[in-house]
C-alpha atoms as a PDB file:
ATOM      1  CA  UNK A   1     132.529 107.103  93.554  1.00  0.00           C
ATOM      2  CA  UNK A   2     133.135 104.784  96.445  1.00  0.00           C
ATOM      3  CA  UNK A   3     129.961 105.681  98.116  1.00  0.00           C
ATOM      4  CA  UNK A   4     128.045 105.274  94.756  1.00  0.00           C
ATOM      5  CA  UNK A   5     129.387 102.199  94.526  1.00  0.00           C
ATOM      6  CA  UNK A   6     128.738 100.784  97.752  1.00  0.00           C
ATOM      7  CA  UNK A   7     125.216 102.421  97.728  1.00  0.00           C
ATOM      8  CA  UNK A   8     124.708 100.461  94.730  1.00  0.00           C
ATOM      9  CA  UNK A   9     125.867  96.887  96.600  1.00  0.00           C
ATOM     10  CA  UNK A  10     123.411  97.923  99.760  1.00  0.00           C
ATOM     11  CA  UNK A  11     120.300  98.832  96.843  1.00  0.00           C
ATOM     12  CA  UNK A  12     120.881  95.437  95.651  1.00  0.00           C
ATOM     13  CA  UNK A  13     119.246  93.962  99.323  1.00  0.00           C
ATOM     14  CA  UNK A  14     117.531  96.476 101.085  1.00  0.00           C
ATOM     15  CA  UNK A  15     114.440  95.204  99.813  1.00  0.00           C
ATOM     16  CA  UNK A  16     113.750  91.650  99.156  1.00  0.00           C
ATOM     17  CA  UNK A  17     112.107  90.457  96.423  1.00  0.00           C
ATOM     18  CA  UNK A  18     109.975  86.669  97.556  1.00  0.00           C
ATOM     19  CA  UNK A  19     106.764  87.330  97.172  1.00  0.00           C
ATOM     20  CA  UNK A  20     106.315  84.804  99.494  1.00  0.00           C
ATOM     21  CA  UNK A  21     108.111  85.876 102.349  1.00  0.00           C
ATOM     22  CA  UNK A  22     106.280  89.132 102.847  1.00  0.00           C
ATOM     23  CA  UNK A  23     102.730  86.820 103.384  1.00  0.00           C
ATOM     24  CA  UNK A  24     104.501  84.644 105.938  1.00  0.00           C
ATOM     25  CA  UNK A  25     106.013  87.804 107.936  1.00  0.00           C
ATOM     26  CA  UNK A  26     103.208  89.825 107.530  1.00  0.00           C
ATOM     27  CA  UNK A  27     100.105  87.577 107.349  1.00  0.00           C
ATOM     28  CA  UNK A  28     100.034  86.270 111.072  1.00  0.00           C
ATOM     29  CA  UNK A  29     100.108  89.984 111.824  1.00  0.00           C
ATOM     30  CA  UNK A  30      97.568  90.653 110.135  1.00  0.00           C
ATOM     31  CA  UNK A  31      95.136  87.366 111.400  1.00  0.00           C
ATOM     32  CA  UNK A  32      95.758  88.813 115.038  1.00  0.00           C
ATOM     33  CA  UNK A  33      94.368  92.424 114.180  1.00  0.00           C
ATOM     34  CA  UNK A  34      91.509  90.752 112.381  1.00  0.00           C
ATOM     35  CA  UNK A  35      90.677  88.725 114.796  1.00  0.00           C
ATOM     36  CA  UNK A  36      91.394  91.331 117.733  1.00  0.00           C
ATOM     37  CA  UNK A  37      88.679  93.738 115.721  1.00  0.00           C
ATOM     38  CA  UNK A  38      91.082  96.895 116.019  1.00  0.00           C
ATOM     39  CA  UNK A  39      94.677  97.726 115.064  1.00  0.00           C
ATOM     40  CA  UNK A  40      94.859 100.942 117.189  1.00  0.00           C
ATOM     41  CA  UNK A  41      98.242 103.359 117.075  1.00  0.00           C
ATOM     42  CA  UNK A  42     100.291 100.408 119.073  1.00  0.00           C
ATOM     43  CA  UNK A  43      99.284  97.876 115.960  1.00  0.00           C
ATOM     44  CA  UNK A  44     100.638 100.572 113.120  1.00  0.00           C
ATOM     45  CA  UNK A  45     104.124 100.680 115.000  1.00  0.00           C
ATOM     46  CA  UNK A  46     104.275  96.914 116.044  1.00  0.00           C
ATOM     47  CA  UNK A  47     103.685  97.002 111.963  1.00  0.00           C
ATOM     48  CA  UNK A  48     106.294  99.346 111.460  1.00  0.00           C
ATOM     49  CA  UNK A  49     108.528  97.042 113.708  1.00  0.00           C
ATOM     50  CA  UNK A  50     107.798  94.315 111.898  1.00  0.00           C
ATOM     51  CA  UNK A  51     108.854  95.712 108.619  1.00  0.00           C
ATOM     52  CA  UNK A  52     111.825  97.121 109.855  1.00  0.00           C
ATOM     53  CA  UNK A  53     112.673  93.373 111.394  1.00  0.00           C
ATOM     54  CA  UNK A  54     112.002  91.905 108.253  1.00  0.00           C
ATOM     55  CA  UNK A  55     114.174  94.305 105.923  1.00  0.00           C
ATOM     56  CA  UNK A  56     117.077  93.650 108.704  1.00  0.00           C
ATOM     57  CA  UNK A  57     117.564  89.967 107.932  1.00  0.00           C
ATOM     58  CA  UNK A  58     119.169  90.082 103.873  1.00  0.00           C
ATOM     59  CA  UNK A  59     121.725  92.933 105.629  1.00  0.00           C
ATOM     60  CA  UNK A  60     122.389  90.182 108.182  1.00  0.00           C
ATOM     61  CA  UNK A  61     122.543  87.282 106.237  1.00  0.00           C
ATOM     62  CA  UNK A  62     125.016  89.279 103.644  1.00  0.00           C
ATOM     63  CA  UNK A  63     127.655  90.084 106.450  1.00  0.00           C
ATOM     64  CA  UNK A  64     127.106  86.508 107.563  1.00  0.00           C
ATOM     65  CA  UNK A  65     127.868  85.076 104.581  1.00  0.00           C
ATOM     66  CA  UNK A  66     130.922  87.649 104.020  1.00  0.00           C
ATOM     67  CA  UNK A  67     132.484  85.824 107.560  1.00  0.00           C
ATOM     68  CA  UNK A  68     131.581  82.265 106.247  1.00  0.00           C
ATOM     69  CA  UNK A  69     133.094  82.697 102.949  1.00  0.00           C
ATOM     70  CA  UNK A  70     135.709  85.033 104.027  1.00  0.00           C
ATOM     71  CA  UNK A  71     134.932  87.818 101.415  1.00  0.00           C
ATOM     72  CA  UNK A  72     134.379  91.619 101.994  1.00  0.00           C
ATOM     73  CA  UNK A  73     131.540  93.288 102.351  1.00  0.00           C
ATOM     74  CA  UNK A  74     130.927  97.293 101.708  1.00  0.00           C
ATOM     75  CA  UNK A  75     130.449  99.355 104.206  1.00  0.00           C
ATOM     76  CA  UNK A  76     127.060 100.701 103.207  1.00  0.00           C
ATOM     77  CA  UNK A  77     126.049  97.070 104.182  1.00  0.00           C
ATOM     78  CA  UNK A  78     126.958  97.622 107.514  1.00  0.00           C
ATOM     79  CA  UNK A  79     125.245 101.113 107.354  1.00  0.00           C
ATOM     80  CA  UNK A  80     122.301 100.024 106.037  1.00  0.00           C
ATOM     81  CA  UNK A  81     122.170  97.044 109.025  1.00  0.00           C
ATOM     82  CA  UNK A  82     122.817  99.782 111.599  1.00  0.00           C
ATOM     83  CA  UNK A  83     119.652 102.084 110.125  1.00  0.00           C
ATOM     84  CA  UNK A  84     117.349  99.164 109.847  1.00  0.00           C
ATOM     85  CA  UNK A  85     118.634  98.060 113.286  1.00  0.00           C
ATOM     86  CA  UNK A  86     118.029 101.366 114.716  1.00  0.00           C
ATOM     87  CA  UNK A  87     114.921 102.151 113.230  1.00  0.00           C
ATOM     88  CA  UNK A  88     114.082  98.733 114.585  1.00  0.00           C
ATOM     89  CA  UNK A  89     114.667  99.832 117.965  1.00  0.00           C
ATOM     90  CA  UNK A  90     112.562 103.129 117.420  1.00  0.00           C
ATOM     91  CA  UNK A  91     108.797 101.415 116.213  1.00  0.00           C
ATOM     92  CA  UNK A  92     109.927  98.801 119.041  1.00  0.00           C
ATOM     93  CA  UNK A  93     110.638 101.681 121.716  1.00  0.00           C
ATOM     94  CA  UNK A  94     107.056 103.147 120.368  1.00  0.00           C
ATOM     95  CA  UNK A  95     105.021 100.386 121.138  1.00  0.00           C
ATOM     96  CA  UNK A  96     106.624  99.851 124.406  1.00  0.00           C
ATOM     97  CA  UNK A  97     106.026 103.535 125.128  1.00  0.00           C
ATOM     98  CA  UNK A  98     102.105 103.414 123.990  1.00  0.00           C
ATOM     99  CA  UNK A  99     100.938  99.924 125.628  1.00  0.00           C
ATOM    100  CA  UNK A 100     103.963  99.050 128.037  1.00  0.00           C
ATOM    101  CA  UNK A 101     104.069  95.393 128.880  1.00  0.00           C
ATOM    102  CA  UNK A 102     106.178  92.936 129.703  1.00  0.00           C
ATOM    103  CA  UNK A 103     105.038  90.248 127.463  1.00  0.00           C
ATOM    104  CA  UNK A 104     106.440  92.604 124.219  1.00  0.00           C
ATOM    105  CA  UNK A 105     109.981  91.548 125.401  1.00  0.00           C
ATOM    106  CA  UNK A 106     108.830  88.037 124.747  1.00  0.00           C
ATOM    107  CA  UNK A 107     107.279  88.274 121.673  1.00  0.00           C
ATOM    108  CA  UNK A 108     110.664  90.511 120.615  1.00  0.00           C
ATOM    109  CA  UNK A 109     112.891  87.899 121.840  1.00  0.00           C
ATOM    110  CA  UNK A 110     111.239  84.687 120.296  1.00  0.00           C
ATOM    111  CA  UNK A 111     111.477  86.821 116.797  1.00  0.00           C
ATOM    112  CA  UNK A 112     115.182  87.877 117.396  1.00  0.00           C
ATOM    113  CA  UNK A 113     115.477  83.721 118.034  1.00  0.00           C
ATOM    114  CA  UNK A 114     114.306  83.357 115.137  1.00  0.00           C
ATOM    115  CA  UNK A 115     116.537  85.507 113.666  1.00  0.00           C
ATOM    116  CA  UNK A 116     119.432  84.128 115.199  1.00  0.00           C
ATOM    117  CA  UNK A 117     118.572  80.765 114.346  1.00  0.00           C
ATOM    118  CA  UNK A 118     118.129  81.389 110.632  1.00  0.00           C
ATOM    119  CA  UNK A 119     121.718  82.811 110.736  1.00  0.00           C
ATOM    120  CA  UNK A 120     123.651  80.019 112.530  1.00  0.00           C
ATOM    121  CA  UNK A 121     121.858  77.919 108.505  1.00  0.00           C
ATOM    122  CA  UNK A 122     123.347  80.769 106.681  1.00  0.00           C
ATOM    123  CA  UNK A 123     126.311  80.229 108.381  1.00  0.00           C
ATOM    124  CA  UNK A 124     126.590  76.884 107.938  1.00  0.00           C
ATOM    125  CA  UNK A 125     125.697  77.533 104.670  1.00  0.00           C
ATOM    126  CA  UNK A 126     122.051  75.412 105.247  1.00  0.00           C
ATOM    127  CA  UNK A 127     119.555  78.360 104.690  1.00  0.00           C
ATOM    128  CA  UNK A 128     117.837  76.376 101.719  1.00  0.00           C
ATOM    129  CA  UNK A 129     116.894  73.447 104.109  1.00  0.00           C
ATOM    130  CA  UNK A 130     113.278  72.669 105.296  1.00  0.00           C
ATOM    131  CA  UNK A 131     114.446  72.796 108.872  1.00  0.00           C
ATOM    132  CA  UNK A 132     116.066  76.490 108.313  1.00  0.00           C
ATOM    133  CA  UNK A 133     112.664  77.946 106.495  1.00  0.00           C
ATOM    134  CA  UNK A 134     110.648  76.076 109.006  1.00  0.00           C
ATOM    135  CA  UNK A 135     112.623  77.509 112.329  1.00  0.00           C
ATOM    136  CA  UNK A 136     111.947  81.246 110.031  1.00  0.00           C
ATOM    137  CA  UNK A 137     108.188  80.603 109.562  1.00  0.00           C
ATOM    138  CA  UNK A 138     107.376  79.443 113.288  1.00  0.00           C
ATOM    139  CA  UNK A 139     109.481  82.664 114.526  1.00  0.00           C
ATOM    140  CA  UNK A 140     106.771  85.047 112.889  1.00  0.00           C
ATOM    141  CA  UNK A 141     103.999  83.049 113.635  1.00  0.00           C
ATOM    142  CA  UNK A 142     104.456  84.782 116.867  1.00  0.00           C
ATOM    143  CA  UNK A 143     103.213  87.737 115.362  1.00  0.00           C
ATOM    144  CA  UNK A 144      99.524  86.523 115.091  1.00  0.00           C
ATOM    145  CA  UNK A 145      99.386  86.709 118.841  1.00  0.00           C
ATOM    146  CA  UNK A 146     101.671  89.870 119.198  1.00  0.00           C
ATOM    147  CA  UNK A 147      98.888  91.806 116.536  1.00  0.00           C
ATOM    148  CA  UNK A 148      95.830  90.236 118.530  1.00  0.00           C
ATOM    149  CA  UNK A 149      97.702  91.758 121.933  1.00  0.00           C
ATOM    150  CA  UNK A 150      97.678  95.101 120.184  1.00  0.00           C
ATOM    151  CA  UNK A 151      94.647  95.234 119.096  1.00  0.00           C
ATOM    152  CA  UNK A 152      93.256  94.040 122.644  1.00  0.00           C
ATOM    153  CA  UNK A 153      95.379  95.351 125.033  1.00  0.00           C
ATOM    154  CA  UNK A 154      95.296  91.424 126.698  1.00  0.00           C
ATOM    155  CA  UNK A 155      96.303  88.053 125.689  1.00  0.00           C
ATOM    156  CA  UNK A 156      94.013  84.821 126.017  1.00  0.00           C
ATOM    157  CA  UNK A 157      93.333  81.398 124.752  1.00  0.00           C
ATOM    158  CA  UNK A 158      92.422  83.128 121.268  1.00  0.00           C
ATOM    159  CA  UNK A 159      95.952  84.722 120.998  1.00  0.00           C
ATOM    160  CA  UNK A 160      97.578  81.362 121.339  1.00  0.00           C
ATOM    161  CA  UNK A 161      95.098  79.849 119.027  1.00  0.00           C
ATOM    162  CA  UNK A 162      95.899  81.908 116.132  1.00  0.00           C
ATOM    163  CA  UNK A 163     100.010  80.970 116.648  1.00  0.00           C
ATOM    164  CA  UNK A 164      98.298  77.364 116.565  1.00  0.00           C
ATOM    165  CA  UNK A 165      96.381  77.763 113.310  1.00  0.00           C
ATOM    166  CA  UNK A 166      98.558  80.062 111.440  1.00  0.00           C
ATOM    167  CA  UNK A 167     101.536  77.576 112.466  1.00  0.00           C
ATOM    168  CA  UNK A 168      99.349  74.837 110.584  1.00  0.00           C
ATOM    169  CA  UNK A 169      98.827  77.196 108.019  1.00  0.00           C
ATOM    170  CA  UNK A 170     101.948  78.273 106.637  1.00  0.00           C
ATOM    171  CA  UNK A 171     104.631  75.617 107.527  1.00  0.00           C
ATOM    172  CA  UNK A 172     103.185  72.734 105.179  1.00  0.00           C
ATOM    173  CA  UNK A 173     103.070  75.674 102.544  1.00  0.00           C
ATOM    174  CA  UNK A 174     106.695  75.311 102.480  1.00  0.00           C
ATOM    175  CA  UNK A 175     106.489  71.621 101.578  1.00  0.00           C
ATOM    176  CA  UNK A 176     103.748  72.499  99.397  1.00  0.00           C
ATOM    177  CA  UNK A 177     106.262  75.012  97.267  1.00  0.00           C
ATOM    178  CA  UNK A 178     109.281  72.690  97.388  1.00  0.00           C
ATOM    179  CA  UNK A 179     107.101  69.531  96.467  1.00  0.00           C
ATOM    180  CA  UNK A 180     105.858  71.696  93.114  1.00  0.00           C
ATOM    181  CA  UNK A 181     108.990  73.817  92.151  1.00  0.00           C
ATOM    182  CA  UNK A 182     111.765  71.441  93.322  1.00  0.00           C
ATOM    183  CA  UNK A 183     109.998  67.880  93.287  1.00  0.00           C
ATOM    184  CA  UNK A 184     107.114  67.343  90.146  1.00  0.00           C
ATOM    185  CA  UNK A 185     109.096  70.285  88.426  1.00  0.00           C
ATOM    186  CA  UNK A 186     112.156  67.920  88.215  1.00  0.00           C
ATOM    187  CA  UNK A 187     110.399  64.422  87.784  1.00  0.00           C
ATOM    188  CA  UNK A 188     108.003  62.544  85.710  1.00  0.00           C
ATOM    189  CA  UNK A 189     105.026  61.395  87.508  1.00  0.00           C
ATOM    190  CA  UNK A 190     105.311  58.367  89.267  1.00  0.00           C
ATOM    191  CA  UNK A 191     103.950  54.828  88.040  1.00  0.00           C
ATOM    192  CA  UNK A 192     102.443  54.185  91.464  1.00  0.00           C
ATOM    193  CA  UNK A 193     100.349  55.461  94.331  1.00  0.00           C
ATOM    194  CA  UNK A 194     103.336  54.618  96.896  1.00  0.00           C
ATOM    195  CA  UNK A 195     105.075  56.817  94.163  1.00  0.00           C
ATOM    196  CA  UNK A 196     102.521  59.719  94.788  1.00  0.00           C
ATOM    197  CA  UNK A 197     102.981  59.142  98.486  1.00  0.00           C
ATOM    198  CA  UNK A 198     106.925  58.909  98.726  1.00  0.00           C
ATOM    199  CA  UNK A 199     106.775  62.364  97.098  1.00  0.00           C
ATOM    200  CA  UNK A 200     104.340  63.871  98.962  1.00  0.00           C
ATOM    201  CA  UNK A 201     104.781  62.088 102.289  1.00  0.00           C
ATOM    202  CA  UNK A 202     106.506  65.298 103.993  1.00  0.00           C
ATOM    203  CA  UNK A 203     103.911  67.539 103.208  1.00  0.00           C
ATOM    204  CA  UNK A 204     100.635  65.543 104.197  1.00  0.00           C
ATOM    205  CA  UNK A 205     103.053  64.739 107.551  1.00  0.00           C
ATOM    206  CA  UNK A 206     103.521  68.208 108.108  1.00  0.00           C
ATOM    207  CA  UNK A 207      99.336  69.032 107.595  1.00  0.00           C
ATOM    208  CA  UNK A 208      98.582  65.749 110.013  1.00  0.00           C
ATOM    209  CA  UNK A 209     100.808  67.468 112.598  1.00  0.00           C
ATOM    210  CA  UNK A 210      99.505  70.949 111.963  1.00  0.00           C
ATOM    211  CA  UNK A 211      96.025  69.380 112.634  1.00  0.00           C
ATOM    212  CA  UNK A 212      96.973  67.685 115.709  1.00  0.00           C
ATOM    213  CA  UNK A 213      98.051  70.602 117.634  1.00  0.00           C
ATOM    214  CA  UNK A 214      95.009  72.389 116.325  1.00  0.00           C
ATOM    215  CA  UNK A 215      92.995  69.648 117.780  1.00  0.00           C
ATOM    216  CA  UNK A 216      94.844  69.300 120.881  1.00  0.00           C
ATOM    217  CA  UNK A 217      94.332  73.096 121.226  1.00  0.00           C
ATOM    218  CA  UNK A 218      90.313  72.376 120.851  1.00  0.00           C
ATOM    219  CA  UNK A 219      90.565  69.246 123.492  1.00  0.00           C
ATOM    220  CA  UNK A 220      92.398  71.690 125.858  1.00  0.00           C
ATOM    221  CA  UNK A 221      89.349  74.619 125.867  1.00  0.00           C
ATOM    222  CA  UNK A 222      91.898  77.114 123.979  1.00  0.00           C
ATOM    223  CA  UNK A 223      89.608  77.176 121.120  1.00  0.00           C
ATOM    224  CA  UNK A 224      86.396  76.330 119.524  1.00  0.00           C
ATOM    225  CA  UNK A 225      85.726  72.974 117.360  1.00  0.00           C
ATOM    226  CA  UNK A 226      84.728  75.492 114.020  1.00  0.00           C
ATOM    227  CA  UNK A 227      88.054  76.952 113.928  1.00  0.00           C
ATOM    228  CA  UNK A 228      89.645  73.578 112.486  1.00  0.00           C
ATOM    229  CA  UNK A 229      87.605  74.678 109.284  1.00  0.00           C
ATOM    230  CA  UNK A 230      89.845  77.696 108.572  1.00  0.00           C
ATOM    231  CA  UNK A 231      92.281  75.003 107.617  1.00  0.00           C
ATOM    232  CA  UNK A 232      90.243  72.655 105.764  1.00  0.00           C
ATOM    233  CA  UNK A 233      90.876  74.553 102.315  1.00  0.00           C
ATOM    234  CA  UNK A 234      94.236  74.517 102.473  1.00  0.00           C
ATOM    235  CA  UNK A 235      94.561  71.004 103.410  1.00  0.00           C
ATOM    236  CA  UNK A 236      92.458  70.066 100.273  1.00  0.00           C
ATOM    237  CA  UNK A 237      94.672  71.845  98.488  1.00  0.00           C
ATOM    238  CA  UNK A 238      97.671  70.194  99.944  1.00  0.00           C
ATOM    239  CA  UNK A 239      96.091  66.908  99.285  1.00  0.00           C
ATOM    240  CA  UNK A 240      95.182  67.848  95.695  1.00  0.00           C
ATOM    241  CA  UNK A 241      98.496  68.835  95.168  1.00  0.00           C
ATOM    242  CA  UNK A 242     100.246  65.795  95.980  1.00  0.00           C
ATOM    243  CA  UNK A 243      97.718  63.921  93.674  1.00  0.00           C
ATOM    244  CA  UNK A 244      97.750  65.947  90.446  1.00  0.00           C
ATOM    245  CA  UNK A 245     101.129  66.232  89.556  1.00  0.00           C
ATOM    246  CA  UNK A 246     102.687  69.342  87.764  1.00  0.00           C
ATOM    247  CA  UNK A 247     105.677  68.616  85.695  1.00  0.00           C
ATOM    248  CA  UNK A 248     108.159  71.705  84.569  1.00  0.00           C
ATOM    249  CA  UNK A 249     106.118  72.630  81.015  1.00  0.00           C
ATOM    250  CA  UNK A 250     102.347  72.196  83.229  1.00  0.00           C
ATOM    251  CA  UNK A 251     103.456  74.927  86.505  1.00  0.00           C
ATOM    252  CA  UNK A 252     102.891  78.259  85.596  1.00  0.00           C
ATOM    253  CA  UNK A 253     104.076  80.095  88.919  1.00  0.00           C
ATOM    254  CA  UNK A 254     102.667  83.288  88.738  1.00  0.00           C
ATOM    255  CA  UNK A 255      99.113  81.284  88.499  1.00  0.00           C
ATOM    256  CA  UNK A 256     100.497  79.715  91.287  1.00  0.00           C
ATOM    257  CA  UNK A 257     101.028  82.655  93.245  1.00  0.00           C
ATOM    258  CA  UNK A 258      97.801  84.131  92.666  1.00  0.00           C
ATOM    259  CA  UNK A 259      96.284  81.147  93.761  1.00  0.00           C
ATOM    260  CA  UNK A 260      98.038  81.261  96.841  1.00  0.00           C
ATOM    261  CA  UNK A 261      97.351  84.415  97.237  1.00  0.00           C
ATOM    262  CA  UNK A 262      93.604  83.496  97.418  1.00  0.00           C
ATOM    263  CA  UNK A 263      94.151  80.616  99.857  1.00  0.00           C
ATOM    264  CA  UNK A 264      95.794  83.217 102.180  1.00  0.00           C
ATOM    265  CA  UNK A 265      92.887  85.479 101.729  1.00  0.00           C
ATOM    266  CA  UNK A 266      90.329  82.877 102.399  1.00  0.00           C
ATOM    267  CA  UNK A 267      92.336  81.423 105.448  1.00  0.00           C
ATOM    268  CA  UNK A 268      92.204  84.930 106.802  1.00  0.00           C
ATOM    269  CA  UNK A 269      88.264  85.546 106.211  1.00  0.00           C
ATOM    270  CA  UNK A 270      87.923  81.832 107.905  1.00  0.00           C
ATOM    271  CA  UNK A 271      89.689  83.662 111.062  1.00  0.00           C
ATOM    272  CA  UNK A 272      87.867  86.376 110.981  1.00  0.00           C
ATOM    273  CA  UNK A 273      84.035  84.549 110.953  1.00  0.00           C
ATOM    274  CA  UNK A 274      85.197  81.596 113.160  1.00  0.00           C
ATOM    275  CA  UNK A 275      87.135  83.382 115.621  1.00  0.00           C
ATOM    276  CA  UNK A 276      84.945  86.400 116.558  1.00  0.00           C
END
């Protein structure tokens, strides 16, 4: 009964449940395959990897939280860490076996940064914060280039291009979400433009910088002018958002979803045209 019972507690957070967080981990992935024209046997385990990476982190930030707050946590917790962290290791010791190279022990360690990074928020119980979610979403960005080596067997200026755009991409999503769900959600639209603008200001910051790189990245030869266009519709959108405000009773968030869901698509497609 023990067991049951613990099994129960692990079920509970073996498999997470945002929506949202299986496009960001998954999505720059996904871009460097596209782009790279080929997934190949190295690309289904780096996937596997991936996955396993991704289902490690609610295990982690459980038995985090069990130290901060001082409460126990069942074993199968700890089990189910271990399997994930082992079968971790396995896809990982795959990969390594069928394109060995250096440069995986980089993109592994700038993910288990990430990881490590998100934890020290959990454990100082700041997980919710912009700067946590952003630290989580610029760790897997790493992943567009890590996909685009696997599908290549090399690296280049297009591999570090596609951390660039999908870096523009999906951190000003986060302010997008927040500025919906936890901003017009909670307020009455604002009497004034400076009103629109104090609300919004973090977001349209966060696309200016996303376009700077991206341009800086152009300037510098790492890639073409007509890859800045794979972020124009999600800028617009960004923009549009801001300006047409959604109070609690006018956002319907599964619309919402879907519609990100087709921004995603279309930001991928973009890659795949402008970056071939």
């Amino acid at each position: 009964m023990i067991l049951a019972f613990n099994w129960q507690s692990a079920r509970r957070i073996w498999f997470p449940r945002e929506h949202g967080a299986w496009a960001m981990t998954f999505s720059p992935l996904i871009s460097g395959f596209i782009v790279a024209g080929a997934m190949r046997w190295t690309g289904f385990w780096l996937l596997l990897s991936i996955l396993a990476f991704f289902l490690i982190r609610q295990p982690a930030v459980t038995i985090v939280r069990s130290w901060t707050h001082q409460k126990k946590v069942p074993y199968s917790v700890y089990i189910l860490f271990v399997a994930e962290f082992l079968a971790l290791l396995l896809a990982g010791g795959v990969v390594l076996w069928l394109q060995p190279a250096l440069l995986w022990f980089a993109f592994g360690g700038l993910a288990a940064l990430s990881l490590l990074a998100y934890l020290y928020f959990v454990s100082r119980r700041q997980e919710m914060t912009p700067m946590a979610e952003v630290v989580t979403v610029s760790g897997v960005c790493v992943g567009a280039a890590a996909g685009y080596f696997a599908g290549r067997g090399a690296v280049n200026n297009i591999a570090l291009a596609l951390i660039f755009l999908n870096l523009a991409y999906f951190v000003p999503n986060i302010f997008f979400i927040r500025l919906k769900a936890r901003t017009q959600a909670k307020q009455v639209p604002p009497k004034s433009w400076h009103g629109y603008w104090q609300a919004g200001r973090t977001l349209l910051l966060m696309n200016v910088a996303g376009w700077l790189l991206n341009v800086i990245g152009v300037v510098s030869g790492i890639m073409p002018a007509i890859a800045l266009l794979a972020l124009l519709p999600n800028a617009l959108k960004d923009v549009w958002g801001v300006v047409r405000w959604h109070t609690k009773a006018e956002l319907n968030i599964r619309r919402r979803g879907y519609a990100e869901v087709g921004y995603l698509f279309l930001f991928l497609l973009l890659l795949a045209i402008l970056l071939k």
